[in-house]
C-alpha atoms as a PDB file:
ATOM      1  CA  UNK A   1      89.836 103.099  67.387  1.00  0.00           C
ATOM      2  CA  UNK A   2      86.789 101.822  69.139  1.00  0.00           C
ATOM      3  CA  UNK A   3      86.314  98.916  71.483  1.00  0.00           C
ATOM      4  CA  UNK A   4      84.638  97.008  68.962  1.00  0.00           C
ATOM      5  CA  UNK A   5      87.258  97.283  66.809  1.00  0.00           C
ATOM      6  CA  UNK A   6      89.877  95.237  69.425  1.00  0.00           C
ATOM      7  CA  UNK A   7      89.225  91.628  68.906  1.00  0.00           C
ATOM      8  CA  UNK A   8      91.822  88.515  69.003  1.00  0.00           C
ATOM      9  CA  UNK A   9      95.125  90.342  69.047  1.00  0.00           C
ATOM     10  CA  UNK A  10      96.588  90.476  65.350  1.00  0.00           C
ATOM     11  CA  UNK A  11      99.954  89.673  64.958  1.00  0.00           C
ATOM     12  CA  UNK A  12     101.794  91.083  61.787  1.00  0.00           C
ATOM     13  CA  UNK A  13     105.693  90.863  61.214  1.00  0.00           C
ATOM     14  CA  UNK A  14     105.667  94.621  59.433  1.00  0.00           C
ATOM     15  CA  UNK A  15     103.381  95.703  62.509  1.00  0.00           C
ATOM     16  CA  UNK A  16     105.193  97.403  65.881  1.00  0.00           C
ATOM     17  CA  UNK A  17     102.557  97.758  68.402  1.00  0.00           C
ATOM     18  CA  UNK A  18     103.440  99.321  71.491  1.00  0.00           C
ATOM     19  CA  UNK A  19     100.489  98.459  74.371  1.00  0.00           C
ATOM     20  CA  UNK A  20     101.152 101.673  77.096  1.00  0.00           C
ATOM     21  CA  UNK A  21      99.613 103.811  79.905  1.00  0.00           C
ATOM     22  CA  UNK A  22     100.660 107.503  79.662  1.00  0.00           C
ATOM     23  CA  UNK A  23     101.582 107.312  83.362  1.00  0.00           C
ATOM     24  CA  UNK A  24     104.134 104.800  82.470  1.00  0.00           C
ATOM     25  CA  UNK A  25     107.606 106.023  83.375  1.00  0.00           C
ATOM     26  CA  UNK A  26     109.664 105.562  79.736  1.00  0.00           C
ATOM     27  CA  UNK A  27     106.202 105.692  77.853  1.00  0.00           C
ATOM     28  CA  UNK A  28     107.184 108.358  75.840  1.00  0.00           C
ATOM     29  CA  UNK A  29     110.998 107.384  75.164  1.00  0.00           C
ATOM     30  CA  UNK A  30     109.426 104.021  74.160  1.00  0.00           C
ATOM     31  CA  UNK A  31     106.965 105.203  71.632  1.00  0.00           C
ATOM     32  CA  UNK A  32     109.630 107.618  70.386  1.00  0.00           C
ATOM     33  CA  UNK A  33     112.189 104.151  69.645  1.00  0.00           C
ATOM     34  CA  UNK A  34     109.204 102.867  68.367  1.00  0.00           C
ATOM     35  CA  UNK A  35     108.284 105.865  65.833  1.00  0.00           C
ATOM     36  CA  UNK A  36     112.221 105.167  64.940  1.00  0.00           C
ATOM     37  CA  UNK A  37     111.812 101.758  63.695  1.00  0.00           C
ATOM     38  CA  UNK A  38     110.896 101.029  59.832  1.00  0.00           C
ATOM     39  CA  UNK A  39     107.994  99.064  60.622  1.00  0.00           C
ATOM     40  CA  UNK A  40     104.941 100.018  61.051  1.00  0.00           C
ATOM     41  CA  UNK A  41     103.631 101.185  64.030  1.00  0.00           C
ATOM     42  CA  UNK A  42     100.506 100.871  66.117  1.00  0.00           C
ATOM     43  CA  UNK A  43     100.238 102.640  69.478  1.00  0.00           C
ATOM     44  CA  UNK A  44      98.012 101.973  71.925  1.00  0.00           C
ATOM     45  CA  UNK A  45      96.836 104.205  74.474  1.00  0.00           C
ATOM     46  CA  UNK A  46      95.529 102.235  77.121  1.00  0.00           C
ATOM     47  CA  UNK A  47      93.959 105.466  78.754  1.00  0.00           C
ATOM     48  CA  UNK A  48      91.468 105.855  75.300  1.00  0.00           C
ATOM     49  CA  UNK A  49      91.656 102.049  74.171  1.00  0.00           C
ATOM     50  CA  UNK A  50      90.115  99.639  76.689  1.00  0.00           C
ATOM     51  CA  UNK A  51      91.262  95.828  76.113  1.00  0.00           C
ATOM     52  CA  UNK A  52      88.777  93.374  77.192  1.00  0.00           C
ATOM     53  CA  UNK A  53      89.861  90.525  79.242  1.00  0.00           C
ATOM     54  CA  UNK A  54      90.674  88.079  76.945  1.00  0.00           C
ATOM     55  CA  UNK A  55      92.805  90.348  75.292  1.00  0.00           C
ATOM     56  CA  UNK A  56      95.395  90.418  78.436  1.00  0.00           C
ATOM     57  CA  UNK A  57      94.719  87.373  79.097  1.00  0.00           C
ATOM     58  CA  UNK A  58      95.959  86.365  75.488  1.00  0.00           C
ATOM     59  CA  UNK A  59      98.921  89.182  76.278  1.00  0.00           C
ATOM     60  CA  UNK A  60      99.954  87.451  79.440  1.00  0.00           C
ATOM     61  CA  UNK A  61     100.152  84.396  77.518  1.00  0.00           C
ATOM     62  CA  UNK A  62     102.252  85.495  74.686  1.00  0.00           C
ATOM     63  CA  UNK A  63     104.636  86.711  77.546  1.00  0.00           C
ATOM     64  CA  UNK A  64     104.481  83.519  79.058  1.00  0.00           C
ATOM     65  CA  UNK A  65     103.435  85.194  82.026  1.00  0.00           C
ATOM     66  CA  UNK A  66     100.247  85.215  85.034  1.00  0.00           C
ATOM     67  CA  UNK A  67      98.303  88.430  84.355  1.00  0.00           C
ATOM     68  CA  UNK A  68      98.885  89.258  87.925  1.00  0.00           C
ATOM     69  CA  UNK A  69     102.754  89.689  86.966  1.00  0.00           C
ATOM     70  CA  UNK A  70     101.506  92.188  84.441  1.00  0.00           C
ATOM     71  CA  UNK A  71     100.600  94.709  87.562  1.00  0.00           C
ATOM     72  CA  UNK A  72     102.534  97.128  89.326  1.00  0.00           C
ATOM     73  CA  UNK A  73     101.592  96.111  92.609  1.00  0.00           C
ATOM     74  CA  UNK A  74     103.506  99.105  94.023  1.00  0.00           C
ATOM     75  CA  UNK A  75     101.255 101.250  92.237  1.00  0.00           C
ATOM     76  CA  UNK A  76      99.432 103.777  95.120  1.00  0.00           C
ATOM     77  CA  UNK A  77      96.119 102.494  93.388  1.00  0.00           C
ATOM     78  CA  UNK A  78      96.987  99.060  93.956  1.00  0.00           C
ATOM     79  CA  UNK A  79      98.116  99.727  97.559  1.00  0.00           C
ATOM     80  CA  UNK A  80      95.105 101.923  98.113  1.00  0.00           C
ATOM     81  CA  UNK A  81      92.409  99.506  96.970  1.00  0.00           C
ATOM     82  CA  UNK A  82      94.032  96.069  97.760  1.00  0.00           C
ATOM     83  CA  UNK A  83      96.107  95.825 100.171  1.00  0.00           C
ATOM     84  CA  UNK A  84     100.657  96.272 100.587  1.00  0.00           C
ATOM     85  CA  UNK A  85     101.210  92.751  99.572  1.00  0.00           C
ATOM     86  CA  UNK A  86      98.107  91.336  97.245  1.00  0.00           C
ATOM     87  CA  UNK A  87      97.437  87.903  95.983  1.00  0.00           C
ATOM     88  CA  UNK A  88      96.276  88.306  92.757  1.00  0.00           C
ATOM     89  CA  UNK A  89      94.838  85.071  91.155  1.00  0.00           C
ATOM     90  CA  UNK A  90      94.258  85.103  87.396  1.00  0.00           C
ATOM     91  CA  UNK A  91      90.673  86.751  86.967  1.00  0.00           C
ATOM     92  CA  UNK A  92      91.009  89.527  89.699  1.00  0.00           C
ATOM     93  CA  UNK A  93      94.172  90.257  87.796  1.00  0.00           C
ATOM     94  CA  UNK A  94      92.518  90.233  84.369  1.00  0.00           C
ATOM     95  CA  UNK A  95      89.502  92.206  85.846  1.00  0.00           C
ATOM     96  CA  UNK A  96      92.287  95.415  87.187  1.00  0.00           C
ATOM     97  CA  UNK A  97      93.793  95.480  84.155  1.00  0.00           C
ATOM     98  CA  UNK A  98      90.825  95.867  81.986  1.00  0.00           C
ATOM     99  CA  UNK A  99      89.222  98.742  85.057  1.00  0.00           C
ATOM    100  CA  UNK A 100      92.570 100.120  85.811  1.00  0.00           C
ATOM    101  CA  UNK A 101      95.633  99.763  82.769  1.00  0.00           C
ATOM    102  CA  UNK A 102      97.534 102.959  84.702  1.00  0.00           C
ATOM    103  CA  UNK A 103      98.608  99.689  87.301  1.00  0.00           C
ATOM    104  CA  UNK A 104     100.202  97.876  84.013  1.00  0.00           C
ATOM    105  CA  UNK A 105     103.701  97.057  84.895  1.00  0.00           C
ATOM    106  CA  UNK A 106     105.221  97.648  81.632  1.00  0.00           C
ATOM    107  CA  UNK A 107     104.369  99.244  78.445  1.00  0.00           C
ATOM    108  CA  UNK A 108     104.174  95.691  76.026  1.00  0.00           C
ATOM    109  CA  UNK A 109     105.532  95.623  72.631  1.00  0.00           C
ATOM    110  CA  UNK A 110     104.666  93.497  70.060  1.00  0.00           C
ATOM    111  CA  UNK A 111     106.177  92.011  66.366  1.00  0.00           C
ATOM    112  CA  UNK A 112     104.454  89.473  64.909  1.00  0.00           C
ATOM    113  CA  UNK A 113     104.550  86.213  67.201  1.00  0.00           C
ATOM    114  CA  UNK A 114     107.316  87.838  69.288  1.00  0.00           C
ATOM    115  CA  UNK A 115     105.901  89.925  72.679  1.00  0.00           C
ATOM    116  CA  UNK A 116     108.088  91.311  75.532  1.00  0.00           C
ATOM    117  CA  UNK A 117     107.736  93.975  78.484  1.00  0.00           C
ATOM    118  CA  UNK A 118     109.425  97.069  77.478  1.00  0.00           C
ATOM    119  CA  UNK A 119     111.672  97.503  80.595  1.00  0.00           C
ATOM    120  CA  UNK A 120     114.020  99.966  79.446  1.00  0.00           C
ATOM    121  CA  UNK A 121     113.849 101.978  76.088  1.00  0.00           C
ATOM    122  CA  UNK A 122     116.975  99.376  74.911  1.00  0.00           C
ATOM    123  CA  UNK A 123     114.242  96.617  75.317  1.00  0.00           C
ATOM    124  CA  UNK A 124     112.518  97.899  71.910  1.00  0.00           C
ATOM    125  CA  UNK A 125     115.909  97.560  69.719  1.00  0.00           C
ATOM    126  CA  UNK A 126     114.747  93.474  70.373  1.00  0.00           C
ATOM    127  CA  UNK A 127     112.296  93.919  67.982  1.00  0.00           C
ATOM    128  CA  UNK A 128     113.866  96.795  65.994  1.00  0.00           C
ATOM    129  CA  UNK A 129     116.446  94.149  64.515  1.00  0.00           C
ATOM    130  CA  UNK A 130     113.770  91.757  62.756  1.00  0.00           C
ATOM    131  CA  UNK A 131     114.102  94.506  60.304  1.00  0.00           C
ATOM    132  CA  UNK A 132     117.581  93.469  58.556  1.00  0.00           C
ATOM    133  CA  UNK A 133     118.495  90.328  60.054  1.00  0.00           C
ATOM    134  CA  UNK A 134     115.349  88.596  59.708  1.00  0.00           C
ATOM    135  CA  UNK A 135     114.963  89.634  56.076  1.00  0.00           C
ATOM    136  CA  UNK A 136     113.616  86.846  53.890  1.00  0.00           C
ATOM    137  CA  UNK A 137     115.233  86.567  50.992  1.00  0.00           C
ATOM    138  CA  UNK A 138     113.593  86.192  47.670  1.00  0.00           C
END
């Protein structure tokens, strides 16, 4: 998947997407939970895929969150570069995430209109349940 290829995020009810860093502590747990689930699934690499500003910016909004909540501002890069305690505002927060995704908080799941951090691996059954309960039926 190229960079071209990334535009407005699509959002798709059948669709698991799983937004991660390799680096990220429960990375792998959480894209095994996700390869559990019925729907289908979508993971993306942040180390290969490169999301362009708007895209995290349109992430951060779906969480209802400032990009700058989206970093790990204990992250040695973070530290290293910025300073022990930085004030992020909106596009300097937009801007590291798009140079640097390894300082991404938490891997970010999505399901259709419904976006949360993934926390813990537990975090993932959230969306795992839209697959019974939220049947429609005909």
């Amino acid at each position: 998947m190229s960079n071209k290829d990334m535009g407005v995020i699509a959002k798709n009810d059948r669709e698991l997407k799983l937004y991660y860093h390799p680096d990220n502590r429960i990375a792998k747990q959480s894209i095994a939970v996700a390869e559990a689930t019925k729907a289908e699934k979508v993971l993306i690499n942040l180390e290969e895929v490169k999301l362009t500003e708007t895209q995290w910016a349109e992430i951060a909004t779906l969480l209802d969150k400032n990009p700058s909540e989206l970093i790990n501002t204990d992250h040695s890069l973070v530290k290293e570069t910025l300073s022990d305690n930085p004030e992020l505002d909106e596009n300097q927060a937009l801007k590291i995430l798009v140079h640097n995704p390894q300082v991404l908080l938490h891997s970010i799941a999505m399901r259709g209109k419904k976006v949360i951090e993934v926390e813990g691996i537990n975090d993932l059954m959230k969306l795992q349940e839209m697959d019974s309960r939220d049947a429609k039926l005909p």
